[in-house]
N, C-alpha and C. Protein backbone atom coordinates (compact mmCIF):
# COMPACT_ATOMS: atom_id res chain seq x y z
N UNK A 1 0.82 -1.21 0.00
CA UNK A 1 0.00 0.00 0.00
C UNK A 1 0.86 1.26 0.00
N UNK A 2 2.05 1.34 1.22
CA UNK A 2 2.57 2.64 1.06
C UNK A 2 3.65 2.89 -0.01
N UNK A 3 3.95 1.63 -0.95
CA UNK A 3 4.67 1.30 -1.93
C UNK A 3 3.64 2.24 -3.16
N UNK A 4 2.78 1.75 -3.66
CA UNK A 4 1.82 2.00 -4.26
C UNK A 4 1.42 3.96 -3.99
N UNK A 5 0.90 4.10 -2.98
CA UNK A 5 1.04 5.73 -2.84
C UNK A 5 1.98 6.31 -3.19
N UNK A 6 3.00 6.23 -2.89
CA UNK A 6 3.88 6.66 -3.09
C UNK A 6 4.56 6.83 -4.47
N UNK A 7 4.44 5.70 -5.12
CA UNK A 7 4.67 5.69 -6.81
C UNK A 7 3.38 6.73 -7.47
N UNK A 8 2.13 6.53 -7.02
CA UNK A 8 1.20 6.86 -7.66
C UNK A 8 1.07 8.78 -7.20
N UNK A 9 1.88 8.96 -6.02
CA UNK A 9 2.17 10.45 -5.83
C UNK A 9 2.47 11.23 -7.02
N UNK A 10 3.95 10.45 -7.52
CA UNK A 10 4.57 11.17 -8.05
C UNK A 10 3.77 10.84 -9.72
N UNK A 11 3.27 9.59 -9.64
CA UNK A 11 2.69 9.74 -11.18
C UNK A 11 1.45 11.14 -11.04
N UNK A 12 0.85 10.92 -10.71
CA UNK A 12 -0.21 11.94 -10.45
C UNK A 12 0.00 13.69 -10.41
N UNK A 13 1.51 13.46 -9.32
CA UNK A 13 2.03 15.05 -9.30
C UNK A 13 2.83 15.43 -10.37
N UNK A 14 3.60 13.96 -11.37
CA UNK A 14 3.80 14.37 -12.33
C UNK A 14 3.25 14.80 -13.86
N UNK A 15 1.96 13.95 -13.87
CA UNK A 15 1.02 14.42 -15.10
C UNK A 15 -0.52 14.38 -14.81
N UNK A 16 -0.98 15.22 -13.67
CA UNK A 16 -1.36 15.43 -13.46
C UNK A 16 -2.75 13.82 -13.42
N UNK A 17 -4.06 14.61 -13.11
CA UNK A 17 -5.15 12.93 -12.79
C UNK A 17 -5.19 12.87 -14.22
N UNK A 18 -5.76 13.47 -15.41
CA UNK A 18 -6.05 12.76 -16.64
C UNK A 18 -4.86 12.00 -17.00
N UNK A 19 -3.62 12.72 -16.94
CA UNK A 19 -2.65 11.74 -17.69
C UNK A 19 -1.52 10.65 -16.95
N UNK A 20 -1.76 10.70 -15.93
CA UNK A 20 -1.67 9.79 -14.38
C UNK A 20 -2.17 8.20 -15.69
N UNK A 21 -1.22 7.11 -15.28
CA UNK A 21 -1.44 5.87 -15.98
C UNK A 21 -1.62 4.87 -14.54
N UNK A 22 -2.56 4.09 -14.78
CA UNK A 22 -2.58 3.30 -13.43
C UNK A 22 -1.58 1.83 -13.88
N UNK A 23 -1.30 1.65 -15.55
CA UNK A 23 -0.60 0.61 -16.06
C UNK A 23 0.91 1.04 -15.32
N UNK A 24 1.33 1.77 -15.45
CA UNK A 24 2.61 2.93 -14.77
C UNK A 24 2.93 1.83 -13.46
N UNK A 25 1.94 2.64 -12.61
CA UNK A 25 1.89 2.44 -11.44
C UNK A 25 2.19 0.82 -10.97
N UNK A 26 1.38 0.23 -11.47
CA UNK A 26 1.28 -1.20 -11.58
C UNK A 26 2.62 -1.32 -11.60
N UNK A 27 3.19 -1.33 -13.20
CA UNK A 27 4.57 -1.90 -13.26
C UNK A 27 5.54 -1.14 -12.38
N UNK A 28 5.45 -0.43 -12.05
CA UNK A 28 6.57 0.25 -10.95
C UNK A 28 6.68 0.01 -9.46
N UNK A 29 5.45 -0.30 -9.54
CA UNK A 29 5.25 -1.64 -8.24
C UNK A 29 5.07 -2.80 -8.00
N UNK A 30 5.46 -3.40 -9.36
CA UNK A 30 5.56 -4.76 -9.36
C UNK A 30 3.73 -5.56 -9.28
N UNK A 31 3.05 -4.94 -9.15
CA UNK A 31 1.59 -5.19 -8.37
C UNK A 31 0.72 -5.52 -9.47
N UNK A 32 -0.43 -5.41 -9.52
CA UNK A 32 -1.46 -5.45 -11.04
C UNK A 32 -2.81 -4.32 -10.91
N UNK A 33 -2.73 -4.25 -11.67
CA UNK A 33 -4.19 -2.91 -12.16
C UNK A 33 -5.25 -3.70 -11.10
N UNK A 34 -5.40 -4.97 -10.75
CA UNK A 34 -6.56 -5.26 -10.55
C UNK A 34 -6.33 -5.01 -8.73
N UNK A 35 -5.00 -5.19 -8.48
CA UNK A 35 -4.78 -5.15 -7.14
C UNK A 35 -4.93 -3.83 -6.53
N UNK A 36 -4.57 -3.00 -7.49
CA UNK A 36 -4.82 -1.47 -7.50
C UNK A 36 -5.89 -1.50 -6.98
N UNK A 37 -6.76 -1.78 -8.07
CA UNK A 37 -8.15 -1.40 -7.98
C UNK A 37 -9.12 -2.08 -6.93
N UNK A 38 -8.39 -2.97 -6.24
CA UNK A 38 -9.16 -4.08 -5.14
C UNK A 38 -8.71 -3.20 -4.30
N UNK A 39 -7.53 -2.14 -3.67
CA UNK A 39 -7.30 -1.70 -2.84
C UNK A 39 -7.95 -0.07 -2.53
N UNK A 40 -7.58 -0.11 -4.03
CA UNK A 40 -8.61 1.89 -4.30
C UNK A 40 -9.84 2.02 -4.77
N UNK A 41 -10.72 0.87 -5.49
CA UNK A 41 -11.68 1.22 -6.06
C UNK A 41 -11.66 1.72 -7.34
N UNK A 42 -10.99 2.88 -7.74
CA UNK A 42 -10.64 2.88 -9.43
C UNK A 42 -9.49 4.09 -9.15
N UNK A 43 -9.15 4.55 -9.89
CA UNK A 43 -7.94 5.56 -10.58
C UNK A 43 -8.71 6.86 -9.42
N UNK A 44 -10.14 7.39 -9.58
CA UNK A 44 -10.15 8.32 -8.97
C UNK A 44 -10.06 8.16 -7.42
N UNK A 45 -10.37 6.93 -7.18
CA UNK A 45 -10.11 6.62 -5.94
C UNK A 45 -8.45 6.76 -5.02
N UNK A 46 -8.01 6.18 -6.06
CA UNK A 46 -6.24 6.12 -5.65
C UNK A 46 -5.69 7.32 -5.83
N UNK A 47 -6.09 8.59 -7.09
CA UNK A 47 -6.34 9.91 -6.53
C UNK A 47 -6.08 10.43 -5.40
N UNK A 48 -7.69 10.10 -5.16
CA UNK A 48 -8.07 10.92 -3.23
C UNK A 48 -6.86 10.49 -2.21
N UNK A 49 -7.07 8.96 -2.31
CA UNK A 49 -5.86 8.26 -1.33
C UNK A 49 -4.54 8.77 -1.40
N UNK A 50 -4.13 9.48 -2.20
CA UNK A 50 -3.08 10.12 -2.82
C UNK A 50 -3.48 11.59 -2.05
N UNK A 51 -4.06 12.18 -2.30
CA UNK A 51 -4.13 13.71 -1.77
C UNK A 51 -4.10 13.69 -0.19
N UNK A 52 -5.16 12.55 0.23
CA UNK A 52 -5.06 12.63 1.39
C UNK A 52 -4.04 12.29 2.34
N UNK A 53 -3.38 10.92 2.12
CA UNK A 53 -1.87 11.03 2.48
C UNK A 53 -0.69 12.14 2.35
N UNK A 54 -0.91 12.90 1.42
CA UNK A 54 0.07 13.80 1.15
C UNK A 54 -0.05 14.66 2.32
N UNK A 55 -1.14 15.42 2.57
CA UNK A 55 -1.92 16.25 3.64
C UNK A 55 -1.54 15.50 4.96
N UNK A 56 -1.94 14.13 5.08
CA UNK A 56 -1.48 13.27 6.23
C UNK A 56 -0.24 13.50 6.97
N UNK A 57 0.76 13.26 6.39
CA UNK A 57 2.16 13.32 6.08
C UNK A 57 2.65 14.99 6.75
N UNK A 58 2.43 15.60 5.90
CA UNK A 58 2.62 17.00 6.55
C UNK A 58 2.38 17.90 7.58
N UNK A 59 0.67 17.19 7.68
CA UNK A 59 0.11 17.87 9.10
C UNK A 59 0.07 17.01 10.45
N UNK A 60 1.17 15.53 10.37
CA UNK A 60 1.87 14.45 10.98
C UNK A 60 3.30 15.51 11.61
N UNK A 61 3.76 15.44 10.86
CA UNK A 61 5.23 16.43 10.84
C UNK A 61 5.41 17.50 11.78
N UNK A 62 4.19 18.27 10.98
CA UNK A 62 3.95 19.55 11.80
C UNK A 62 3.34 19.49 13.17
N UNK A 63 3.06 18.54 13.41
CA UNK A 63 2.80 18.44 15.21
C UNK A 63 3.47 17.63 16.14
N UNK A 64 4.11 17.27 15.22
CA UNK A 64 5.80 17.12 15.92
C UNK A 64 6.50 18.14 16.67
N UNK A 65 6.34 19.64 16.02
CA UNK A 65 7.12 20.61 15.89
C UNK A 65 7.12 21.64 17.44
N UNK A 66 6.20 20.53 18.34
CA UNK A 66 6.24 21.46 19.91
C UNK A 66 6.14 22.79 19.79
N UNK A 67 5.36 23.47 19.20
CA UNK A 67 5.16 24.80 19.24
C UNK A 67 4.94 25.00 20.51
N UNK A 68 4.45 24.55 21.46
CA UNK A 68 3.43 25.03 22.55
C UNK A 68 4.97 25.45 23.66
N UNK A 69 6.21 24.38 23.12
CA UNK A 69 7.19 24.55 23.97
C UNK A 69 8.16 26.02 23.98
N UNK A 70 7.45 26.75 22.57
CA UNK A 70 8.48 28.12 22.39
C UNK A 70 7.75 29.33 22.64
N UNK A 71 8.08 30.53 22.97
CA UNK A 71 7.90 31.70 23.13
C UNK A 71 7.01 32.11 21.55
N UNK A 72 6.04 32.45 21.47
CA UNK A 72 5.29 32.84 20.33
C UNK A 72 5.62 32.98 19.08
N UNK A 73 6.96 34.19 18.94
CA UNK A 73 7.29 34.42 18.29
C UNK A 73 8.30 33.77 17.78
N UNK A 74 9.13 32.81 19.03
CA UNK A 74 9.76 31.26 17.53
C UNK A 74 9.32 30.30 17.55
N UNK A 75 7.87 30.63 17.75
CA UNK A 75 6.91 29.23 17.71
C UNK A 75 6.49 29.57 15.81
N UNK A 76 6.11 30.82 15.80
CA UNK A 76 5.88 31.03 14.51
C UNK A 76 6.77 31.05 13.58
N UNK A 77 7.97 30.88 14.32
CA UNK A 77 9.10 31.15 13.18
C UNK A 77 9.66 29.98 12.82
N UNK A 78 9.36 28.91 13.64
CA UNK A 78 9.38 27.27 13.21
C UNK A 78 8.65 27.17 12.46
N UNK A 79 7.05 27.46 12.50
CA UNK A 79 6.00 26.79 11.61
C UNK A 79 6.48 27.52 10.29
N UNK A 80 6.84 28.63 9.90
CA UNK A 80 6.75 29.10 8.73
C UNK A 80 8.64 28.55 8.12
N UNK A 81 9.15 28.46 9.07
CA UNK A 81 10.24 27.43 8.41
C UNK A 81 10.18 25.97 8.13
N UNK A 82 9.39 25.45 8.67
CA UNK A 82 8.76 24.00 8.38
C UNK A 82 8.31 24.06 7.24
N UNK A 83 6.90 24.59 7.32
CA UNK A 83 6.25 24.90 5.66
C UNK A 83 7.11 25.33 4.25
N UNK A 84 7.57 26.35 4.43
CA UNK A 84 8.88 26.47 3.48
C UNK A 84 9.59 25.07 3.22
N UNK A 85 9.96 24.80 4.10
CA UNK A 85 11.03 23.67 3.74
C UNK A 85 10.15 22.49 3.28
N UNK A 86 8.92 22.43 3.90
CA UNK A 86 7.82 20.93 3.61
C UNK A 86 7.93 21.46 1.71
N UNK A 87 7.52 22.26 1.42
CA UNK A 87 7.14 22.61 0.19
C UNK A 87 8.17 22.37 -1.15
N UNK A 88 9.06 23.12 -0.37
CA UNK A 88 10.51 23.01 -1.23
C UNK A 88 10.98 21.92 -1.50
N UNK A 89 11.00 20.96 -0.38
CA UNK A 89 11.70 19.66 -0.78
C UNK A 89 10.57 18.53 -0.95
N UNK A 90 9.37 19.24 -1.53
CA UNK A 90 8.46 18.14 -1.66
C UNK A 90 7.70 18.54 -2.77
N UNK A 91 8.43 18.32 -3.76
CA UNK A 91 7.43 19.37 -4.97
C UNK A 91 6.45 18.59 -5.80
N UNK A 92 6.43 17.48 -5.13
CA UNK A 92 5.36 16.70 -6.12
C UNK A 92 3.84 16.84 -4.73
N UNK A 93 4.46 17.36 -3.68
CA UNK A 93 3.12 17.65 -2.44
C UNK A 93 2.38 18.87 -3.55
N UNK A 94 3.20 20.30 -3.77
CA UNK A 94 2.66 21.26 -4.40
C UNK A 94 2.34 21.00 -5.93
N UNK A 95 2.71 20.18 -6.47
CA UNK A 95 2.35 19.67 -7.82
C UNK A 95 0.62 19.09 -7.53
N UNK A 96 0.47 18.15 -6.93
CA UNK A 96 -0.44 17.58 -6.49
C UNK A 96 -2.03 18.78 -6.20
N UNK A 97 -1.59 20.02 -5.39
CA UNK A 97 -2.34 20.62 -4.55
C UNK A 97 -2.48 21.45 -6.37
N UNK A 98 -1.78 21.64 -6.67
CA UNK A 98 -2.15 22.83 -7.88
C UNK A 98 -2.80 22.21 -9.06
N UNK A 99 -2.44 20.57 -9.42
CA UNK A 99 -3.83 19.66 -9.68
C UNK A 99 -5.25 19.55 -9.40
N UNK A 100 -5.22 19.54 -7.92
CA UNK A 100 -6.48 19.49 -7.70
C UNK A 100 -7.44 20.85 -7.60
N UNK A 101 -6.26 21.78 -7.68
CA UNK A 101 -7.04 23.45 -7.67
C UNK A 101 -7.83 23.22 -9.12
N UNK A 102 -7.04 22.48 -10.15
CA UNK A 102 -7.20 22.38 -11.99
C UNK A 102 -8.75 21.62 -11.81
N UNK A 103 -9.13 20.61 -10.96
CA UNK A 103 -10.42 19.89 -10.51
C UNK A 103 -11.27 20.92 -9.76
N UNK A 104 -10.85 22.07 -9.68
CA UNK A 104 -11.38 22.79 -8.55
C UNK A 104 -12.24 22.40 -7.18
N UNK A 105 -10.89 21.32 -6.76
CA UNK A 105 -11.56 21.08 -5.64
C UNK A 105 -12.43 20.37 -5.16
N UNK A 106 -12.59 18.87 -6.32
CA UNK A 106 -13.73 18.16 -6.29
C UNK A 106 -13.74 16.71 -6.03
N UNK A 107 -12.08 16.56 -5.75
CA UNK A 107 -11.67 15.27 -5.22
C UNK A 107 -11.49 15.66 -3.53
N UNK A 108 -10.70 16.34 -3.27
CA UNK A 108 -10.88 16.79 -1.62
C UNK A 108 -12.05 16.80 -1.33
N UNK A 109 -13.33 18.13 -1.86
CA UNK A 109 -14.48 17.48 -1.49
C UNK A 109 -14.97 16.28 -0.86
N UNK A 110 -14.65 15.30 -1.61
CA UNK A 110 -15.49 14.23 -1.35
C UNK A 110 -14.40 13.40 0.15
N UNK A 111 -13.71 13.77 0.32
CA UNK A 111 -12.95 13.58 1.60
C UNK A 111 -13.46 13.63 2.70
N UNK A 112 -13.41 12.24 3.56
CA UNK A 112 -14.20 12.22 5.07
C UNK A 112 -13.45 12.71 6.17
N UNK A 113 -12.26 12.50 6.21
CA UNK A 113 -10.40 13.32 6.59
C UNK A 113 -9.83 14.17 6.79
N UNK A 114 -9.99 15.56 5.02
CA UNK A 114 -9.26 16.55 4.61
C UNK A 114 -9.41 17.52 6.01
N UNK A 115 -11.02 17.61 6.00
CA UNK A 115 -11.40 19.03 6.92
C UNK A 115 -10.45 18.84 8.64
N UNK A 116 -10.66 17.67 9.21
CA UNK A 116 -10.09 17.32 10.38
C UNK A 116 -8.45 17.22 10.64
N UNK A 117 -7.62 17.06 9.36
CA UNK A 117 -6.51 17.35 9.38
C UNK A 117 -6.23 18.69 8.93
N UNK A 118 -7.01 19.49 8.80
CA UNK A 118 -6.40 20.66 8.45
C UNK A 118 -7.09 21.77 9.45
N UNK A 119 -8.35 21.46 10.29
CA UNK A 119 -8.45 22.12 11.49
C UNK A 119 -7.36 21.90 12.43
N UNK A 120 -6.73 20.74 12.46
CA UNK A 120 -5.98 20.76 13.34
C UNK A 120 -4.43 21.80 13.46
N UNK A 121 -4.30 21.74 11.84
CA UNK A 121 -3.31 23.03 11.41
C UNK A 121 -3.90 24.43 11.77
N UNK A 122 -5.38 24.66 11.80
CA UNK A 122 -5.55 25.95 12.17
C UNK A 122 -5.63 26.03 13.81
N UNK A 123 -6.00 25.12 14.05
CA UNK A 123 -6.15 24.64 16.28
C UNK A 123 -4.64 25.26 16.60
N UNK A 124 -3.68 24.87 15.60
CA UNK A 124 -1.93 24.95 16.24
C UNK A 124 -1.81 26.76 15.72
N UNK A 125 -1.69 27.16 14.46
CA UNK A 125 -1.88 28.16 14.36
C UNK A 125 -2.40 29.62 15.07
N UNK A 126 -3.90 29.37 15.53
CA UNK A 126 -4.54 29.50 16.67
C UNK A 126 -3.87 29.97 18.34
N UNK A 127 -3.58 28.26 18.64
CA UNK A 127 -3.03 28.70 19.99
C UNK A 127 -1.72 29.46 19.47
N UNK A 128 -0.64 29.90 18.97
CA UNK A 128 0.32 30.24 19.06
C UNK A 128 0.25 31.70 18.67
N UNK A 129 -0.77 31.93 17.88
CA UNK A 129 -1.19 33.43 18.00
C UNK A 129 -1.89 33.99 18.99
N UNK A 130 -2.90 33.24 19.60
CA UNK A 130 -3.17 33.69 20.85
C UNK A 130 -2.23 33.86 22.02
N UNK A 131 -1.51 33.52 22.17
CA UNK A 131 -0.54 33.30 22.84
C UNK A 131 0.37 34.50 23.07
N UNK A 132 0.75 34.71 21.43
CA UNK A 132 1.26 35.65 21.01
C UNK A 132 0.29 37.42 21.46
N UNK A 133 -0.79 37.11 20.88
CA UNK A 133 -1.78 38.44 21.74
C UNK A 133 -1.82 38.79 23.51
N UNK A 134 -1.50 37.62 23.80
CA UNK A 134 -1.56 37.86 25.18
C UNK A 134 -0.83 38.65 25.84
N UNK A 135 0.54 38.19 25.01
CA UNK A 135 1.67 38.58 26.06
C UNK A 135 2.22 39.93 25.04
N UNK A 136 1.36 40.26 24.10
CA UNK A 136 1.67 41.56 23.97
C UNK A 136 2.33 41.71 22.40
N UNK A 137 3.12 40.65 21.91
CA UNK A 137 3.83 40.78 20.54
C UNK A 137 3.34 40.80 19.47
N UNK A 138 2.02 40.20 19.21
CA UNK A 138 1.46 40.20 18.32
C UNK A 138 0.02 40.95 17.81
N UNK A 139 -0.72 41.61 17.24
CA UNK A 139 -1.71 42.78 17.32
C UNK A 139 -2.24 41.67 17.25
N UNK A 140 -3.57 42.30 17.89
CA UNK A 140 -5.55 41.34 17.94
C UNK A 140 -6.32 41.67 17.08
N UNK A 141 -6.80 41.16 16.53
CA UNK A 141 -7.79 40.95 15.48
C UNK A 141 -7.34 40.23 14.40
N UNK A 142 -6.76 39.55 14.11
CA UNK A 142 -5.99 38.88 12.66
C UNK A 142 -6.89 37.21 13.15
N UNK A 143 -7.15 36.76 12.03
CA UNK A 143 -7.72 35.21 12.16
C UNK A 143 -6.77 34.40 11.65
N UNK A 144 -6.94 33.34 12.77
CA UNK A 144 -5.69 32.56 12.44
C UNK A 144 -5.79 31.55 10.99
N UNK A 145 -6.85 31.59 9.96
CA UNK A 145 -7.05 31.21 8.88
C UNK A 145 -6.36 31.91 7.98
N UNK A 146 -6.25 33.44 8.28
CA UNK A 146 -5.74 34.32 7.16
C UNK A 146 -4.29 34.04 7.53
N UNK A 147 -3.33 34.25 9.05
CA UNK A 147 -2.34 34.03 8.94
C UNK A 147 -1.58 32.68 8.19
N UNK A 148 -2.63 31.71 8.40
CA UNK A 148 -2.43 30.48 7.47
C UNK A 148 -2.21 30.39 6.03
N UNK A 149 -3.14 31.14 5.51
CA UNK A 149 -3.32 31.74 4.02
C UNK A 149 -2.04 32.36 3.81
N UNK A 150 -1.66 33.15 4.70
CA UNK A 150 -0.14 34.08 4.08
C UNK A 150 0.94 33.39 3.90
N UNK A 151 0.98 32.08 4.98
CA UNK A 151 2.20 31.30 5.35
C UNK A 151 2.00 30.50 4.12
N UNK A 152 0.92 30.04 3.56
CA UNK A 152 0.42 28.84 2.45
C UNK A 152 0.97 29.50 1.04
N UNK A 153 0.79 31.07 1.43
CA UNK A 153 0.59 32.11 -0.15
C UNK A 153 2.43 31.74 -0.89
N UNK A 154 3.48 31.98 0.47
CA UNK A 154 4.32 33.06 0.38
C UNK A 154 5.11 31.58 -0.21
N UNK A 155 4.75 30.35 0.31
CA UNK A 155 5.52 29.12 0.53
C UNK A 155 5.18 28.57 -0.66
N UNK A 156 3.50 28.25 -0.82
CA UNK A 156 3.39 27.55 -2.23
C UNK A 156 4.00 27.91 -3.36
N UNK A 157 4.03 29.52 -3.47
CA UNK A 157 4.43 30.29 -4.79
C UNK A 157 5.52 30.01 -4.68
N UNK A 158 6.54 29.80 -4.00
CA UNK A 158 7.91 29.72 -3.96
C UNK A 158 8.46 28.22 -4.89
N UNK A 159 7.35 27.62 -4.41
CA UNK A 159 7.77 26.24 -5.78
C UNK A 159 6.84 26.35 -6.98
N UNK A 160 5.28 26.76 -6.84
CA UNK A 160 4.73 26.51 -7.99
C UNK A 160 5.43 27.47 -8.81
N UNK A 161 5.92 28.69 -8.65
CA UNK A 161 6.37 29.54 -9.66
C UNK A 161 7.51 29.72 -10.34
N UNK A 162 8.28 28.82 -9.88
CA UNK A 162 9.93 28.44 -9.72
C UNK A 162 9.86 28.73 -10.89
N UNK A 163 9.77 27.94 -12.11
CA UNK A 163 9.87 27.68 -13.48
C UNK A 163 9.11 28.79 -14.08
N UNK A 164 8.17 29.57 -14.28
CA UNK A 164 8.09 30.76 -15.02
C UNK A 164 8.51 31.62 -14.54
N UNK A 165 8.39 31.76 -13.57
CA UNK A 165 9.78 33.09 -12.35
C UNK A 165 10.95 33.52 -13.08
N UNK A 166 11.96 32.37 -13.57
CA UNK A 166 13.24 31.64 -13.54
C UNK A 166 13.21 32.37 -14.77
N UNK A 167 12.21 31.64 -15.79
CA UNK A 167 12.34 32.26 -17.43
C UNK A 167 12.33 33.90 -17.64
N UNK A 168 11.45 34.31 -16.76
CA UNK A 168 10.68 35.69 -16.98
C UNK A 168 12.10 36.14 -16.38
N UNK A 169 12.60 36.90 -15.35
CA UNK A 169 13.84 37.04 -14.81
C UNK A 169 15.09 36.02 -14.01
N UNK A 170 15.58 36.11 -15.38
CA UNK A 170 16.76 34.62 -15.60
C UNK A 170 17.41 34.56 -14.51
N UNK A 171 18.16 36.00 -13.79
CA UNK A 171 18.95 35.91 -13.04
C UNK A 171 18.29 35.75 -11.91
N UNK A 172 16.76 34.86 -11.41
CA UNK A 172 16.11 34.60 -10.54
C UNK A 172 15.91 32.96 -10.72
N UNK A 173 16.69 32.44 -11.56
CA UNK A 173 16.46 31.15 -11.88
C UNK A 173 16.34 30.20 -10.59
N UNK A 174 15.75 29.52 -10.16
CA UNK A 174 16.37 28.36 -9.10
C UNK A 174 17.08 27.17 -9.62
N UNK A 175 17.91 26.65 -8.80
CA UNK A 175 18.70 25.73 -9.31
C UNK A 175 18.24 24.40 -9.20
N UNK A 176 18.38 23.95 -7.60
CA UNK A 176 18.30 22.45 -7.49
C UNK A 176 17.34 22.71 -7.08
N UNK A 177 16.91 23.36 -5.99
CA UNK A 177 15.74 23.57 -5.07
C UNK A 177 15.39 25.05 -4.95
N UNK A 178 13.25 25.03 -5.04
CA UNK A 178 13.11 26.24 -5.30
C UNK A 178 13.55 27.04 -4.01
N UNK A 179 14.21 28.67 -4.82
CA UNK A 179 14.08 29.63 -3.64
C UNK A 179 13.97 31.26 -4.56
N UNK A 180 12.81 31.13 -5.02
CA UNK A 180 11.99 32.30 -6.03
C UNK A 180 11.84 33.33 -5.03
N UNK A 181 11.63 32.77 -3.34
CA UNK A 181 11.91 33.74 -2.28
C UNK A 181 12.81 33.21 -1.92
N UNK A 182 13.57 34.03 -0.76
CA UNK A 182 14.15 33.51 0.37
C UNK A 182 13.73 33.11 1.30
N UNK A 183 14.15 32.09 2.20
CA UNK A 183 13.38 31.41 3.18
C UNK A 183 13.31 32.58 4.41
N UNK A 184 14.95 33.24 5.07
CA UNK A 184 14.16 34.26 5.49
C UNK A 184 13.30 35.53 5.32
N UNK A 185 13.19 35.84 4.26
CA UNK A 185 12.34 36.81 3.93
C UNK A 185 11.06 36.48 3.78
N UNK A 186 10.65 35.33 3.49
CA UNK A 186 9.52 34.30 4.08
C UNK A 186 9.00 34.98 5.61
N UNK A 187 9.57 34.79 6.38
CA UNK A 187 9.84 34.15 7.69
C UNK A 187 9.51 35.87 8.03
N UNK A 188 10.30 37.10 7.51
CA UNK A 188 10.43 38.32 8.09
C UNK A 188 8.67 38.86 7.40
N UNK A 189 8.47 38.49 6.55
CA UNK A 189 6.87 39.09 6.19
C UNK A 189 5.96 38.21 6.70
N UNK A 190 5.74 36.96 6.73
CA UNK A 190 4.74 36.85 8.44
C UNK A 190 5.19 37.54 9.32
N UNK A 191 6.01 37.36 9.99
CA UNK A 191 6.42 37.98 11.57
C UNK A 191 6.14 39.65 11.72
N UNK A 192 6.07 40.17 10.46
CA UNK A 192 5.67 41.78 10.08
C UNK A 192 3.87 41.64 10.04
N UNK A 193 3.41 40.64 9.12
CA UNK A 193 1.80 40.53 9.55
C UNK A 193 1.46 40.66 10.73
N UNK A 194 2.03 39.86 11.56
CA UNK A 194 1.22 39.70 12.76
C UNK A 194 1.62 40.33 14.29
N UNK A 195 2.98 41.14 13.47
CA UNK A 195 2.95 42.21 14.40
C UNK A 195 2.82 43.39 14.74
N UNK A 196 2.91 44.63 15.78
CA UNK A 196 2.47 45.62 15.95
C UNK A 196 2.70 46.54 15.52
N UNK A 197 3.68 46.07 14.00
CA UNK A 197 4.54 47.49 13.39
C UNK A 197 3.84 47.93 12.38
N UNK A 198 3.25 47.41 11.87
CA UNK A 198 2.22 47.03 10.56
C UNK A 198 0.34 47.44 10.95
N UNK A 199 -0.05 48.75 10.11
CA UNK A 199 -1.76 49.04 10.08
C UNK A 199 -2.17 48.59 9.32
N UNK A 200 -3.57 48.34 9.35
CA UNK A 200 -4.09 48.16 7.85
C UNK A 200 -5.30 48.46 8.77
């Protein structure tokens, strides 16, 4: 099974669900279309199982990351270095997510999972900004969905855009691994969102 996901990640994050081959998959796992399909149900099935592990995986990781054990402000400065780095060195995770934006969203949908692993990313988010309000560093009123959104914005673009970035201004090319931003300059525009230096 985690043989199988895992091949079928990268088929999927590499040509996306229409051109995703489940014959591929098969032979690259030694396995058969039918075993596939006794385990997923069909191609769109092994899909979902695919998105949702990916999500699994990451928001596994990330609560590893003891936020609750740091002072606010390098509690946030872990999570948004985590994410960066989850993204960067996982480009078939953001291949995947910018697929299913192309479905707009209609394989997650049907997910019994997605919503509960990804409240739990906003639950962590959450306490560490509250946290942060309390003791004074961080301004009140910001929702911890939007700070999520910024950390998701600044990180995804950093790989999905790598390759037209690169063309459009050459001397912005990335090499091995994307960095279209810098990781700290990442890191210095959250920490400017959500703190008291910044009106809107």
């Amino acid at each position: 099974m985690a043989e199988i996901l895992a091949v079928a990640t990268h088929e999927f994050a590499d040509k996306g669900l229409t051109g995703a081959r489940i014959d591929e998959i098969a032979a690259a796992t030694r396995t058969s279309k039918r075993m596939i399909y006794y385990y997923f149900g069909s191609k769109d099935g092994l899909y979902l199982a695919v998105l949702e592990e990916a999500y699994r995986r990451m928001r596994a990781i990330e609560s590893e990351l003891h936020l609750d054990d740091l002072p606010p402000v390098a509690a946030l400065q872990k999570l948004v270095e985590f994410t960066y780095d989850h993204h960067r060195d996982n480009e078939d995770f953001v291949r995947l997510v910018m697929s299913e934006n192309i479905q707009r969203g209609d394989y997650l949908r049907q997910s019994s999972t997605i919503q509960e692993l990804n409240s739990n990313a906003i639950r962590s988010v959450r306490a560490v900004y509250d946290r942060g309000v309390a003791e004074g560093v961080f301004r009140s009123g910001l929702d911890p969905v939007d700070i999520h959104s910024a950390i998701s914005a600044f990180t995804f673009f950093n790989v999905s855009n790598r390759h037209t970035f690169g063309v459009i201004f050459q001397n912005r090319a990335s090499k091995d691994k994307a960095d279209t931003l810098k990781r700290e300059h990442v890191v210095a525009l959250i920490l400017r969102f959500v703190s008291h230096s910044i009106s809107v």
